[in-house]
Each structure stands twice: as structure tokens, then as C-alpha cells.
N, C-alpha and C. Protein backbone atom coordinates (compact mmCIF):
# COMPACT_ATOMS: atom_id res chain seq x y z
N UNK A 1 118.87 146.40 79.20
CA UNK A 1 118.14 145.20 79.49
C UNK A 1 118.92 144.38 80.51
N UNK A 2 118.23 144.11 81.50
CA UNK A 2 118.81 143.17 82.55
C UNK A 2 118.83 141.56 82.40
N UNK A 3 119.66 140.73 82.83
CA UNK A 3 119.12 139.57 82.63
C UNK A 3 119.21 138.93 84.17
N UNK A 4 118.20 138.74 84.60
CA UNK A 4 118.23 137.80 86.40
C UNK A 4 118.54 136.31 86.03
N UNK A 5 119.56 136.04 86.53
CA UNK A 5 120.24 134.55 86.66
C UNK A 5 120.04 133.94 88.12
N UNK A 6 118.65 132.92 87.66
CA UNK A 6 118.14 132.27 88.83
C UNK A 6 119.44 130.75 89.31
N UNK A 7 119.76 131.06 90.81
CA UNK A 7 120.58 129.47 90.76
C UNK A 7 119.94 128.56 91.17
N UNK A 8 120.67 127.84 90.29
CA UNK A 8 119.74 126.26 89.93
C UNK A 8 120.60 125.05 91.81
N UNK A 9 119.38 124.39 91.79
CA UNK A 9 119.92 123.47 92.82
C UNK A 9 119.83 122.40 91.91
N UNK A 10 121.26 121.81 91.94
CA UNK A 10 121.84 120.84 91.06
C UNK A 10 120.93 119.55 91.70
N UNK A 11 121.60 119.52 93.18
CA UNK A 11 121.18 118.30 93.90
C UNK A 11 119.80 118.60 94.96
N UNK A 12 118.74 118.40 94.86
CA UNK A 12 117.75 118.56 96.58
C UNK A 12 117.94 118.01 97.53
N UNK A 13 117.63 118.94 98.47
CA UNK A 13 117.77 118.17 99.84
C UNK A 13 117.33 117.23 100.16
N UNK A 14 116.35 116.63 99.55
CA UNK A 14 115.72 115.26 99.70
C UNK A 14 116.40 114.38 99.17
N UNK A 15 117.37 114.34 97.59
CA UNK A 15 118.17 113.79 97.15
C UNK A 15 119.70 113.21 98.38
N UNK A 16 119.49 114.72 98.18
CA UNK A 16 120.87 114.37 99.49
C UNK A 16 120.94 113.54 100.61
N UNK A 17 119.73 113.90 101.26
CA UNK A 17 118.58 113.10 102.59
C UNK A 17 118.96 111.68 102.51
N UNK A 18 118.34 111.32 100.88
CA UNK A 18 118.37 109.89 100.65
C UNK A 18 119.26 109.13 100.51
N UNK A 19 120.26 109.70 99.99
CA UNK A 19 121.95 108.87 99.62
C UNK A 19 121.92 109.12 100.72
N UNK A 20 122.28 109.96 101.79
CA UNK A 20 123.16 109.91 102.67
C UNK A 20 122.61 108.42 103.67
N UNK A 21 120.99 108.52 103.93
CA UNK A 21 120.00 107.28 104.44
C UNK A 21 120.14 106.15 104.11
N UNK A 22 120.95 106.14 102.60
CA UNK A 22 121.27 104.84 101.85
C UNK A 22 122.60 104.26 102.25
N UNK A 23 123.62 105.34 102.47
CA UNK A 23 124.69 105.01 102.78
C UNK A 23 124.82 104.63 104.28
N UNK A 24 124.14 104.62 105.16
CA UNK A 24 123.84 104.94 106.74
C UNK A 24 123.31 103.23 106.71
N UNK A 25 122.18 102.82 105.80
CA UNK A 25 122.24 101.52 106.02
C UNK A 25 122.71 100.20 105.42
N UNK A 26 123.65 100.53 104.08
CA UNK A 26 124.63 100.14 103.51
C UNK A 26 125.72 99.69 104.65
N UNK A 27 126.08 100.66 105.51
CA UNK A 27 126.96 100.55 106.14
C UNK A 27 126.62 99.74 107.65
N UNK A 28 125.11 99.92 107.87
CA UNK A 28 124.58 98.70 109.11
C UNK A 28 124.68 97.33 108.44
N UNK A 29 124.54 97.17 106.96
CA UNK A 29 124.11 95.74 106.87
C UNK A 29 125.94 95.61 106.74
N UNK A 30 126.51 96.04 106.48
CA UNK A 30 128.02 95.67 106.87
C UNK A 30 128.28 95.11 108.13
N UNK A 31 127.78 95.88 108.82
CA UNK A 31 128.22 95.43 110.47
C UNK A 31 127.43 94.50 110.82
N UNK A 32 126.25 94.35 110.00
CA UNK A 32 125.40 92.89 110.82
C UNK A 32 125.98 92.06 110.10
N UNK A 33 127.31 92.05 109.11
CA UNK A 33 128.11 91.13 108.51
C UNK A 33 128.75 90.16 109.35
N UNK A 34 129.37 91.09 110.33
CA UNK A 34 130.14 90.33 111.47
C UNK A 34 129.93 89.70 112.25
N UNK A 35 128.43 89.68 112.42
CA UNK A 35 127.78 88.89 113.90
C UNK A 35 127.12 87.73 113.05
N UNK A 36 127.99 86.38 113.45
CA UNK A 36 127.31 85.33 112.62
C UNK A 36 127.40 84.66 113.84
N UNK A 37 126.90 83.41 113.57
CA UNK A 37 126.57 81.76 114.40
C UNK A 37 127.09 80.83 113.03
N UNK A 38 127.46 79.73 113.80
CA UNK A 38 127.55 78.43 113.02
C UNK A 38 126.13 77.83 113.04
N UNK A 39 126.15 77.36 111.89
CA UNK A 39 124.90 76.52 111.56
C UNK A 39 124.89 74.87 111.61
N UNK A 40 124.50 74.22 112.30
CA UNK A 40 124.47 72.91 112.96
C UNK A 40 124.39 72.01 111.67
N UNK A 41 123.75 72.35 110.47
CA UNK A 41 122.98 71.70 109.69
C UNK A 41 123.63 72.12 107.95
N UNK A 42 124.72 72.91 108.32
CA UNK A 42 125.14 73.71 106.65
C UNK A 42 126.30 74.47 106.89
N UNK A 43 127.47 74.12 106.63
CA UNK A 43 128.70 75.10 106.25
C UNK A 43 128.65 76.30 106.14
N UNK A 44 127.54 77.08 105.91
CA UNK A 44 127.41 78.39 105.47
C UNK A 44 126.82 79.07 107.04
N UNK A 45 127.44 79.62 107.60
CA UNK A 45 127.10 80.32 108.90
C UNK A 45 126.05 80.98 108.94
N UNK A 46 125.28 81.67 109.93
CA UNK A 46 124.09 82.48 109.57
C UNK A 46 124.72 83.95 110.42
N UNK A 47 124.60 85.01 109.34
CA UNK A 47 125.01 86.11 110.06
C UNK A 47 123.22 87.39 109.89
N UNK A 48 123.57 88.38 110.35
CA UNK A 48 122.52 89.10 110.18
C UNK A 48 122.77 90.06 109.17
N UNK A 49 122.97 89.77 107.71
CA UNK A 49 123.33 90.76 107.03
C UNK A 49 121.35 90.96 106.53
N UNK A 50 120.82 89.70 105.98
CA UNK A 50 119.52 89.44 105.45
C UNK A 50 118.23 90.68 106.35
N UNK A 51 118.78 90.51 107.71
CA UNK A 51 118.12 91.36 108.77
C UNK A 51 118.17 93.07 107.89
N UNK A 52 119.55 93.73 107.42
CA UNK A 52 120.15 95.11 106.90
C UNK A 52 119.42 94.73 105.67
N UNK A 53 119.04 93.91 104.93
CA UNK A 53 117.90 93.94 103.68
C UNK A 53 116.62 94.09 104.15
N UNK A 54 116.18 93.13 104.91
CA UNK A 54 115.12 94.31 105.32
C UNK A 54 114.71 95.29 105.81
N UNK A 55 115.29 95.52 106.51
CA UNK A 55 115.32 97.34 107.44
C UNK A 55 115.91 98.03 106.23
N UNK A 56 116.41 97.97 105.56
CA UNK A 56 116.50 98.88 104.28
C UNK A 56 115.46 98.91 103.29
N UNK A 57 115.05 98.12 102.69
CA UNK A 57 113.85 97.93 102.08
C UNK A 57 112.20 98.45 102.89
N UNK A 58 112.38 98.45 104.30
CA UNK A 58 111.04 99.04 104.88
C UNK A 58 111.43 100.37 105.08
N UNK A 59 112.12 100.79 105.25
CA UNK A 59 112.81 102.24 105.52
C UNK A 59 112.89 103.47 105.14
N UNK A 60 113.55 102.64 103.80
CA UNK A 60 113.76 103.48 102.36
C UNK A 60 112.68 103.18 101.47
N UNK A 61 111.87 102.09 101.07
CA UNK A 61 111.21 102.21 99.92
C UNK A 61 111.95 101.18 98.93
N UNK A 62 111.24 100.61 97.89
CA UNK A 62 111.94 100.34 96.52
C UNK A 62 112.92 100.04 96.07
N UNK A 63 112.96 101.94 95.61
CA UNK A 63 113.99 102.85 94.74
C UNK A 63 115.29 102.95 95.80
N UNK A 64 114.94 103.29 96.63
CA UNK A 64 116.42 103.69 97.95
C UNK A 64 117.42 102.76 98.85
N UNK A 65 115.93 101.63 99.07
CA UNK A 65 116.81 100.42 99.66
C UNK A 65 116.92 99.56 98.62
N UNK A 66 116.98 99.10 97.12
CA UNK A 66 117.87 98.69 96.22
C UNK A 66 118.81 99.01 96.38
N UNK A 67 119.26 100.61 95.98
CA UNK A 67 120.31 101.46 95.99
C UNK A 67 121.10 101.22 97.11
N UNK A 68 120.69 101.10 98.20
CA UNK A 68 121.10 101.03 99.31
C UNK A 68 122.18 99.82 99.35
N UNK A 69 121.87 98.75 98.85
CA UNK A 69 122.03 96.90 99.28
C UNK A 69 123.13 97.29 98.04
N UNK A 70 122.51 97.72 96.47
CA UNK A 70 123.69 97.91 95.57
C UNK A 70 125.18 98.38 95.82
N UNK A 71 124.57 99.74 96.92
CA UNK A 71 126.42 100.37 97.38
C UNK A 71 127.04 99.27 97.94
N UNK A 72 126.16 98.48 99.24
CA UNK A 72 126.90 97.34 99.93
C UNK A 72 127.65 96.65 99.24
N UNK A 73 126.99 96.13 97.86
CA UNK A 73 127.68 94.92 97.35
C UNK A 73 129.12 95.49 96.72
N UNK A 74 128.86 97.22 96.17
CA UNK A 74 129.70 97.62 95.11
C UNK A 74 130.95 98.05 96.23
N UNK A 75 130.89 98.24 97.33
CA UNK A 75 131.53 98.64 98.61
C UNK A 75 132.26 97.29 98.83
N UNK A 76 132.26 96.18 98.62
CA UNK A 76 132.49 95.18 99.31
C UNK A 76 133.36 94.10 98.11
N UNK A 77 132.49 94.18 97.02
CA UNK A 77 133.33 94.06 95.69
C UNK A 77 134.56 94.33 95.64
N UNK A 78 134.85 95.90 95.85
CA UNK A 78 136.39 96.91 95.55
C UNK A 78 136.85 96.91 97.08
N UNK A 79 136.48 96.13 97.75
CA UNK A 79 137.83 95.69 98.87
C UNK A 79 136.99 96.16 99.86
N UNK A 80 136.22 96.79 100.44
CA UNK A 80 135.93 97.38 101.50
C UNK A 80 135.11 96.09 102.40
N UNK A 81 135.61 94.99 103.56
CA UNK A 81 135.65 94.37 104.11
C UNK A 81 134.36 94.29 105.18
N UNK A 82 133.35 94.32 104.41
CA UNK A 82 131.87 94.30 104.92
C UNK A 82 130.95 92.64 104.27
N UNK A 83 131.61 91.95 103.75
CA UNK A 83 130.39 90.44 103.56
C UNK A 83 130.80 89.95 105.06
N UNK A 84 130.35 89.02 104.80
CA UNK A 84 130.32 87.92 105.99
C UNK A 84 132.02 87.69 106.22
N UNK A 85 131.96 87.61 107.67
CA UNK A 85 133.68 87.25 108.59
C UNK A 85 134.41 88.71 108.37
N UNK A 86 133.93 89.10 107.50
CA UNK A 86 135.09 90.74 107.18
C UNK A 86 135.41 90.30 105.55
N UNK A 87 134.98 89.25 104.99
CA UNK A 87 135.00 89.33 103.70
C UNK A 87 135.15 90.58 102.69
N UNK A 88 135.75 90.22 101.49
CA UNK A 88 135.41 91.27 100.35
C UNK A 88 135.95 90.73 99.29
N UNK A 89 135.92 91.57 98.09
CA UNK A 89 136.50 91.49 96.79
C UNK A 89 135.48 90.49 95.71
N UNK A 90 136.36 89.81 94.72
CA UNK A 90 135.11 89.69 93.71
C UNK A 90 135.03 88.13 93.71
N UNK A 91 136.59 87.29 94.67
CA UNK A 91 135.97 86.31 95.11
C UNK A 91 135.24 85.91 95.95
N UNK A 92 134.46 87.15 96.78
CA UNK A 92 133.42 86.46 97.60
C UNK A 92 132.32 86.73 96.78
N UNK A 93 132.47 87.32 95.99
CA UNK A 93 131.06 87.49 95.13
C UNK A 93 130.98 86.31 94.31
N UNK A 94 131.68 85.65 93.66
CA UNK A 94 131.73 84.37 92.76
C UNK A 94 132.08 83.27 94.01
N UNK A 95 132.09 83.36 95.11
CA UNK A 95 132.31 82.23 95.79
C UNK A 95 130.90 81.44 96.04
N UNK A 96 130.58 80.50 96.82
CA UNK A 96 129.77 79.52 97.35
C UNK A 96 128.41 80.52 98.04
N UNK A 97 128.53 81.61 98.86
CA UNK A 97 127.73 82.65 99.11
C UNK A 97 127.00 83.96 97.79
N UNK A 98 128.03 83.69 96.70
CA UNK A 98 127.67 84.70 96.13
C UNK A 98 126.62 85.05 95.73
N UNK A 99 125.86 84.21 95.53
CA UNK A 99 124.36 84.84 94.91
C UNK A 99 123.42 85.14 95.69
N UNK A 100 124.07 84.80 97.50
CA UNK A 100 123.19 86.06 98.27
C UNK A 100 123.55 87.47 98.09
N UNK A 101 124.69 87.75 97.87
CA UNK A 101 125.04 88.74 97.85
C UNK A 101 124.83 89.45 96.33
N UNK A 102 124.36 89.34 95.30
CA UNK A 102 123.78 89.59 94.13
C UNK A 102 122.53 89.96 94.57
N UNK A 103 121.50 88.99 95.40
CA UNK A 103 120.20 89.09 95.46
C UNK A 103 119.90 90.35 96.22
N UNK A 104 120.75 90.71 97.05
CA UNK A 104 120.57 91.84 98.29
C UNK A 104 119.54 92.85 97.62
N UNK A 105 120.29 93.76 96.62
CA UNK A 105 119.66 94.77 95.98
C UNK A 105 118.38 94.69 95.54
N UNK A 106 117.95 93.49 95.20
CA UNK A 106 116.88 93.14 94.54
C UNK A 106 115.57 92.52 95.84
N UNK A 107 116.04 91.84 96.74
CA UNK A 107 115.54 91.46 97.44
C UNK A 107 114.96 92.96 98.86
N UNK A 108 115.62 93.77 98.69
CA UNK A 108 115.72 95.19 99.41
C UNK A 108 114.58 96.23 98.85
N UNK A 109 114.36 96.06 97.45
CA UNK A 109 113.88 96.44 96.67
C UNK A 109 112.26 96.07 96.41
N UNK A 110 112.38 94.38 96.76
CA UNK A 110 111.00 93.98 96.70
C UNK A 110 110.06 94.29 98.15
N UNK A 111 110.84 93.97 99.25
CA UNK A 111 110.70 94.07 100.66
C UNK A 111 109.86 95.49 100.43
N UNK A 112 110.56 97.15 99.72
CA UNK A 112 110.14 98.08 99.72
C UNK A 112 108.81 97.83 99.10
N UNK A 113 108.70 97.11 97.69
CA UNK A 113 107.67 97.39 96.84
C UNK A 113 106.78 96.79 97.61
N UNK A 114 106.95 95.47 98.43
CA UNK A 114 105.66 95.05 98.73
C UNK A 114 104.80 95.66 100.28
N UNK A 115 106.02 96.62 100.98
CA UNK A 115 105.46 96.97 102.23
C UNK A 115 104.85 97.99 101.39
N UNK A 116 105.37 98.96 100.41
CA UNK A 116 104.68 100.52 100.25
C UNK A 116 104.13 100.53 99.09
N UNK A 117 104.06 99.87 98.43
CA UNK A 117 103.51 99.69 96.79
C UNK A 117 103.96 100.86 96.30
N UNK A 118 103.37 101.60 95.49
CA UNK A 118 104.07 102.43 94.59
C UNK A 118 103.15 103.83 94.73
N UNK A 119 102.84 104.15 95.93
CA UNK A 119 102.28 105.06 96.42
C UNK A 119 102.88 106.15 97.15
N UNK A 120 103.98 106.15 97.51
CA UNK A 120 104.86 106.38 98.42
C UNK A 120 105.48 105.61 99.72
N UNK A 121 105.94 106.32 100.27
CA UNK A 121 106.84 105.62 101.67
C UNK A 121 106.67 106.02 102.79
N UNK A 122 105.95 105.30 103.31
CA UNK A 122 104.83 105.46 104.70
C UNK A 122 105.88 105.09 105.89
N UNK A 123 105.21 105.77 106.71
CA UNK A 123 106.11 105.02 108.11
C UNK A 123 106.01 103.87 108.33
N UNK A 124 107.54 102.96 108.57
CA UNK A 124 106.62 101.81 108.73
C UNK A 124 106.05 101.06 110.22
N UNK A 125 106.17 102.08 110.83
CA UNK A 125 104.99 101.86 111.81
C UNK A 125 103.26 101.81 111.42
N UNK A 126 103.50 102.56 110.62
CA UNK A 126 101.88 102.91 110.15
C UNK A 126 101.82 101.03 108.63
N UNK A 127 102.59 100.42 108.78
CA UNK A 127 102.16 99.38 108.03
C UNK A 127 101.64 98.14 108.71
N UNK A 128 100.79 97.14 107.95
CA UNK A 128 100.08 96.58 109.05
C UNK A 128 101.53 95.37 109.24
N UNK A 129 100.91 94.61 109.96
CA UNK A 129 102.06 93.40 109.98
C UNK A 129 102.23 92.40 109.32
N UNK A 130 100.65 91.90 109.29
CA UNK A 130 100.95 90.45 107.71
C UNK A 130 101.34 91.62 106.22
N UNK A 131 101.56 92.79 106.69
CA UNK A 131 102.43 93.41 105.08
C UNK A 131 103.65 93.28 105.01
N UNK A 132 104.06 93.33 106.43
CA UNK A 132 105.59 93.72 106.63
C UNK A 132 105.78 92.33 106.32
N UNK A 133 105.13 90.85 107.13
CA UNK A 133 105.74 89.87 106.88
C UNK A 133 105.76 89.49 105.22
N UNK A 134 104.21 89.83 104.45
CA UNK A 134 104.78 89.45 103.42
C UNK A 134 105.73 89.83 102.47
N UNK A 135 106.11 90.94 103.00
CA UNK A 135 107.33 92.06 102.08
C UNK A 135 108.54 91.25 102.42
N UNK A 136 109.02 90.79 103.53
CA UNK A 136 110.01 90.25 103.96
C UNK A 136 109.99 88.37 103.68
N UNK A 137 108.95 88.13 103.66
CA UNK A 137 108.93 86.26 103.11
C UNK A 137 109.14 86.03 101.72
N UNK A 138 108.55 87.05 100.85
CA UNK A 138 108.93 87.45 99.55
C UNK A 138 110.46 87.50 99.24
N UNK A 139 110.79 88.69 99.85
CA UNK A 139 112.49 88.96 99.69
C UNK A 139 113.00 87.40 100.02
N UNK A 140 112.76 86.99 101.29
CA UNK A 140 113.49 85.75 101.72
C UNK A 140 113.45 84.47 100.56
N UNK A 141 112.62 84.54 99.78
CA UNK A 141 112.48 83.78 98.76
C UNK A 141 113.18 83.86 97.82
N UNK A 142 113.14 85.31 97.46
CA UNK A 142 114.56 85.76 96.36
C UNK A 142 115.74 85.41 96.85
N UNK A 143 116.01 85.79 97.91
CA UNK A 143 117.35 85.48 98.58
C UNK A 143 117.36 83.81 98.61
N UNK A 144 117.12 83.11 98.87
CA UNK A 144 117.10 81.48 98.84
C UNK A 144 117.28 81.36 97.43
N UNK A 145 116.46 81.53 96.67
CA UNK A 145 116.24 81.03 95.62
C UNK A 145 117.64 81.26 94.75
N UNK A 146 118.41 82.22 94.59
CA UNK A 146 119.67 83.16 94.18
C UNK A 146 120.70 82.29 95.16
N UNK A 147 120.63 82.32 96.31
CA UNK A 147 121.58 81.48 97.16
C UNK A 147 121.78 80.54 96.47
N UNK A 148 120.41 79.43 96.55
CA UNK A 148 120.52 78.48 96.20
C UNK A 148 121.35 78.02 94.66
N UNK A 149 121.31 78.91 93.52
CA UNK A 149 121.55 78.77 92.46
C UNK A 149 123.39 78.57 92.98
N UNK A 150 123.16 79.93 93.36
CA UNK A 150 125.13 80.61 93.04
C UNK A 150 125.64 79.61 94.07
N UNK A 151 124.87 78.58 95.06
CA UNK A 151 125.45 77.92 95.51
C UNK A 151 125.68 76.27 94.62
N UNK A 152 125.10 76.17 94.26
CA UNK A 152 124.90 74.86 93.44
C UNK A 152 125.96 75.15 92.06
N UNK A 153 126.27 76.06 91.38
CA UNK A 153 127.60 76.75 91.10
C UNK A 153 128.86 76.30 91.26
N UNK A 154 128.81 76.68 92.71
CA UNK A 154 130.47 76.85 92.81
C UNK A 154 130.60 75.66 93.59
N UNK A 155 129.52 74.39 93.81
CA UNK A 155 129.95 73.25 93.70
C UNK A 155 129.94 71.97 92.95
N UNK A 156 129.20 72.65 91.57
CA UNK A 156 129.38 71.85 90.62
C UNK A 156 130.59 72.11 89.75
N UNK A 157 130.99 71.00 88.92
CA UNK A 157 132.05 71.36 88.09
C UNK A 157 131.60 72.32 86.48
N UNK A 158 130.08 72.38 86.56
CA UNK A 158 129.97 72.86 85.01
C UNK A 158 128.27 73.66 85.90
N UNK A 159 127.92 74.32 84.64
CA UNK A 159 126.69 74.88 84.47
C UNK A 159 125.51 73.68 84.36
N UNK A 160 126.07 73.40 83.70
CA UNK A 160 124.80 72.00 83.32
C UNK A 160 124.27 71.55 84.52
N UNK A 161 125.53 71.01 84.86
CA UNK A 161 125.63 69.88 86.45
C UNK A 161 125.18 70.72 87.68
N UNK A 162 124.84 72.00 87.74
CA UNK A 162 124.73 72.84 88.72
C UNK A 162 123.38 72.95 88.64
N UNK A 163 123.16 73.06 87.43
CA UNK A 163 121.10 73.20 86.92
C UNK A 163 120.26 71.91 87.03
N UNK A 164 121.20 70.85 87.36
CA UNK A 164 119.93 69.74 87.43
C UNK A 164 119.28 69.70 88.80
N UNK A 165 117.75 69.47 88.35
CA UNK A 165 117.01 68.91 89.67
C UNK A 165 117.43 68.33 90.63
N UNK A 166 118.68 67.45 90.79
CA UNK A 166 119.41 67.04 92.03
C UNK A 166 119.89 68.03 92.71
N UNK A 167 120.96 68.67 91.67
CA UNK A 167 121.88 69.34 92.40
C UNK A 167 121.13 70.66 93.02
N UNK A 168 120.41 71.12 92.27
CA UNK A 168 119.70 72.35 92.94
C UNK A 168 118.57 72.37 94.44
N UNK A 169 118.31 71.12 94.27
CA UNK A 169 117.54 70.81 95.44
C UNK A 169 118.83 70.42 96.89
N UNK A 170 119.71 69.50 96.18
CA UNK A 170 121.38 69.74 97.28
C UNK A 170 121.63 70.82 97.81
N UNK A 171 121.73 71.78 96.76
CA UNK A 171 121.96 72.85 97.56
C UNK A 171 120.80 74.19 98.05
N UNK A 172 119.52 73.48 97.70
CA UNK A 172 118.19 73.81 98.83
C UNK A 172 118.85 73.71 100.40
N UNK A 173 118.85 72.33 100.07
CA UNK A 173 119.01 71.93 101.88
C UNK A 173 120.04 72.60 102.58
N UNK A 174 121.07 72.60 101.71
CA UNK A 174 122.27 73.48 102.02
C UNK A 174 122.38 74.65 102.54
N UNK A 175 121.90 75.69 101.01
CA UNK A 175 121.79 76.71 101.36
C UNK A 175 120.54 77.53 101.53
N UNK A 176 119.37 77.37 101.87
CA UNK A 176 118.18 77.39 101.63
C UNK A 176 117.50 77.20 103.30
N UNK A 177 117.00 75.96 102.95
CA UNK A 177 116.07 75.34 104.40
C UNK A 177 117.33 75.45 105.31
N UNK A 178 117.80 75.03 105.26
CA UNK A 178 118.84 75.27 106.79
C UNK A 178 119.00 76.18 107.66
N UNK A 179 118.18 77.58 106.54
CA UNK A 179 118.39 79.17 107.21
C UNK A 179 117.11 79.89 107.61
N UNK A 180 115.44 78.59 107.67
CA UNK A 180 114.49 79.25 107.75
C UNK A 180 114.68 79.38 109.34
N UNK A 181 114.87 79.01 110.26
CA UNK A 181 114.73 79.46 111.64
C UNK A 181 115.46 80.75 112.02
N UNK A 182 116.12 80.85 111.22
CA UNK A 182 116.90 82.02 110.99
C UNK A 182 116.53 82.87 110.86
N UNK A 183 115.71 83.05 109.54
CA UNK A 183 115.03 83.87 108.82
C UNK A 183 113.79 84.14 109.28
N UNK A 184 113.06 83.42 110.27
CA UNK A 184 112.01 83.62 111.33
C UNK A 184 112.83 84.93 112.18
N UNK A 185 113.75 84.48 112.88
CA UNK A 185 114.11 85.48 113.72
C UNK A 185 114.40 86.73 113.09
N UNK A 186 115.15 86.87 112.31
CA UNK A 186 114.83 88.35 111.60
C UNK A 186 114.06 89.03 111.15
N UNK A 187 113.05 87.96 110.69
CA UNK A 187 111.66 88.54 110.03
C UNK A 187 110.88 89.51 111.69
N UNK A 188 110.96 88.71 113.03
CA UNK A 188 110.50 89.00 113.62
C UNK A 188 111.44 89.97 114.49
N UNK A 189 112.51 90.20 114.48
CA UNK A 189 113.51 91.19 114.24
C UNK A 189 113.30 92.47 113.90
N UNK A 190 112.99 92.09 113.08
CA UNK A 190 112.27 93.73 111.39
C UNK A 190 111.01 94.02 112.30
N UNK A 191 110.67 93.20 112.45
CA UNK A 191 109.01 94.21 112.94
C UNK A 191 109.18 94.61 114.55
N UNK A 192 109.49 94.32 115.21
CA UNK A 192 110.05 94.45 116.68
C UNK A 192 110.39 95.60 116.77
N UNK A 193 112.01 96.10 115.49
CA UNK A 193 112.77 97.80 115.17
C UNK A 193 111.49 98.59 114.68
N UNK A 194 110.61 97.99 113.86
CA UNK A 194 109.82 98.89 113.27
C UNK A 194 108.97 99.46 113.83
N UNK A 195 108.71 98.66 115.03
CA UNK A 195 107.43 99.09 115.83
C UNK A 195 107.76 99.50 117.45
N UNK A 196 109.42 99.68 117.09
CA UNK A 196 109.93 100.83 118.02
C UNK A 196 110.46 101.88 118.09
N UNK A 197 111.12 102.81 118.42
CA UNK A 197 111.63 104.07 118.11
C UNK A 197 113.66 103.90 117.69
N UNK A 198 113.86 102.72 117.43
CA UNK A 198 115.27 102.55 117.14
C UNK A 198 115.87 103.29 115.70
N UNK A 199 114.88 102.93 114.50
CA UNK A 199 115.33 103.39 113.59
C UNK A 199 114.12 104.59 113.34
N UNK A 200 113.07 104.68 114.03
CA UNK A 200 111.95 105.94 113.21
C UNK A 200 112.51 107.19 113.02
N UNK A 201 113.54 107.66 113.60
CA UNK A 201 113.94 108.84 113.93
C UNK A 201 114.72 108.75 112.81
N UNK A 202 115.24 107.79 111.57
CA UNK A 202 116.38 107.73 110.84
C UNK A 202 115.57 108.79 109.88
């Protein structure tokens, strides 16, 4: 009696495809870490990392650009010098910025769900444009909203004092409204790459 021992593929090539796609823009929203401006109106500079959340989230999908924004943060956490200025470690994650950098994954994630719903992952050329914007005004909301908290945080002295209606609206203006012209330009950024041949070929 013979026995045929079929080999198993541990990992698929599509698996593989995807980490590697994840890690490829993990590592862009690093580098749009570095290119900031001062902000006229708020201590907190504006760099283009928010821009690498969405081009990950239209890209990948969901499931991939979560994953994607997650390596960033977990990359950047354990020293690897990708937040904002060349930042890293776990005091920039608990610092005055940190709860953008919490939101990434999540905000990467929604961007996906709301350009492709849960149908699959379309080109996103083939998506219309008030989708793309609302996939990306969405995210931008998470991201503010998370800013806004982890910023109101680490300039209050307690939890309490950080959660009141004053202080959270303080650090609206702060960290929040100060960054919508900003966040115009990237939004219109994202659709510009999308609806050219820069990243389709990724």
C-alpha cells in the first residue's frame, strides 16, 4: 500500500502578496512622517503621515490597510524612527500626538470599509469620488476625534480634567480644526494618486 503525501502550502501567494503590500505602505506612511510644515494656529505641525492612512486603506482594503497602519505604529513603538520629526518609542505614543497615532489602524481600516464595503477590493480607480471622499472624511473624523482626546490628556493633570466639555473642545481647536485645510489637501491628494498610475501598479 502506497501512501501519496500531498505538500501543503503553509503560506499563499496572495498571503504573501499582502504582507509584503502592507509592509511597502507601512513604510511610505513613515516617510510621509518626515515632511511636515509648522502650523500657524497649533503647536502640533502638520506632516503627511494621515495622507499613508489613506492610500493604505484605499489600496489594501479593511483587513490589510488596518494591518498595515498597525505594523507602523508597532514599528515605531520598538524604536524604529518613523512618527513625526523621526520620532519613536512609547513616549511618542503616550505623548501630546499619541492618539493619532493609536487611531491610524483603525482609521485605515474604515477608509477601506467605506471605499469597498465588504464585497471585495476594487481598483480604486474604478471607485466613484464622493466614495473615496466619504471613506476618507470618515477616517479624518476618527483621527480628530482620538487626537483630540489623547491630546486633552497629556495636557491635563488628571482624567477627569481632560474629559470635561472645556477641555476637550481646547484641544478641538488645538488639535482638531487647526488641521482641516490640511486634511482638504490630502483628501484631495488621495484621489489625484488614485486616479493616476503612481500607486495602481502596487
Amino acid at each position: 500500500m502506497s501512501t501519496e503525501t500531498d505538500s501543503v502550502e503553509l503560506v499563499g501567494d496572495e498571503t504573501v502578496e499582502n504582507v509584503a503590500r502592507a509592509a511597502v505602505f507601512a513604510a511610505l506612511t513613515g516617510a510621509m512622517a518626515y515632511v511636515s510644515f509648522p502650523n500657524p494656529v497649533s503647536p502640533v505641525e502638520v506632516t503627511l503621515q494621515v495622507l499613508g492612512v489613506f492610500l493604505a486603506g484605499l489600496y489594501l482594503g479593511p483587513l490589510w490597510g488596518g494591518l498595515s497602519l498597525s505594523l507602523y505604529v508597532v514599528a515605531g513603538a520598538v524604536g524604529a524612527p518613523i512618527y513625526a520629526g523621526g520620532g519613536s518609542g512609547l513616549a511618542a505614543l503616550l505623548g501630546p500626538t499619541g492618539g493619532y497615532l493609536f487611531s491610524y489602524p483603525f482609521a485605515a481600516a474604515l477608509t477601506g470599509f467605506v471605499a469597498h464595503g465588504t464585497s471585495g477590493l476594487a481598483d480604486p480607480r474604478n471607485v466613484g469620488v464622493p466614495r473615496l471622499v466619504a471613506a476618507m472624511v470618515a477616517a479624518t473624523a476618527l483621527i480628530y476625534a482620538a487626537g483630540t482626546v489623547g491630546f486633552s490628556i497629556a495636557q491635563n493633570a488628571s482624567l477627569a480634567a481632560a474629559m470635561t466639555p472645556s477641555a476637550l473642545v481646547d484641544a478641538f481647536l488645538v488639535a482638531g480644526a487647526a488641521f482641516v485645510p490640511a486634511e482638504a489637501f490630502k483628501i484631495a491628494a488621495a484621489i489625484g494618486i488614485t486616479r493616476s498610475d503612481q500607486l495602481n501598479a502596487a
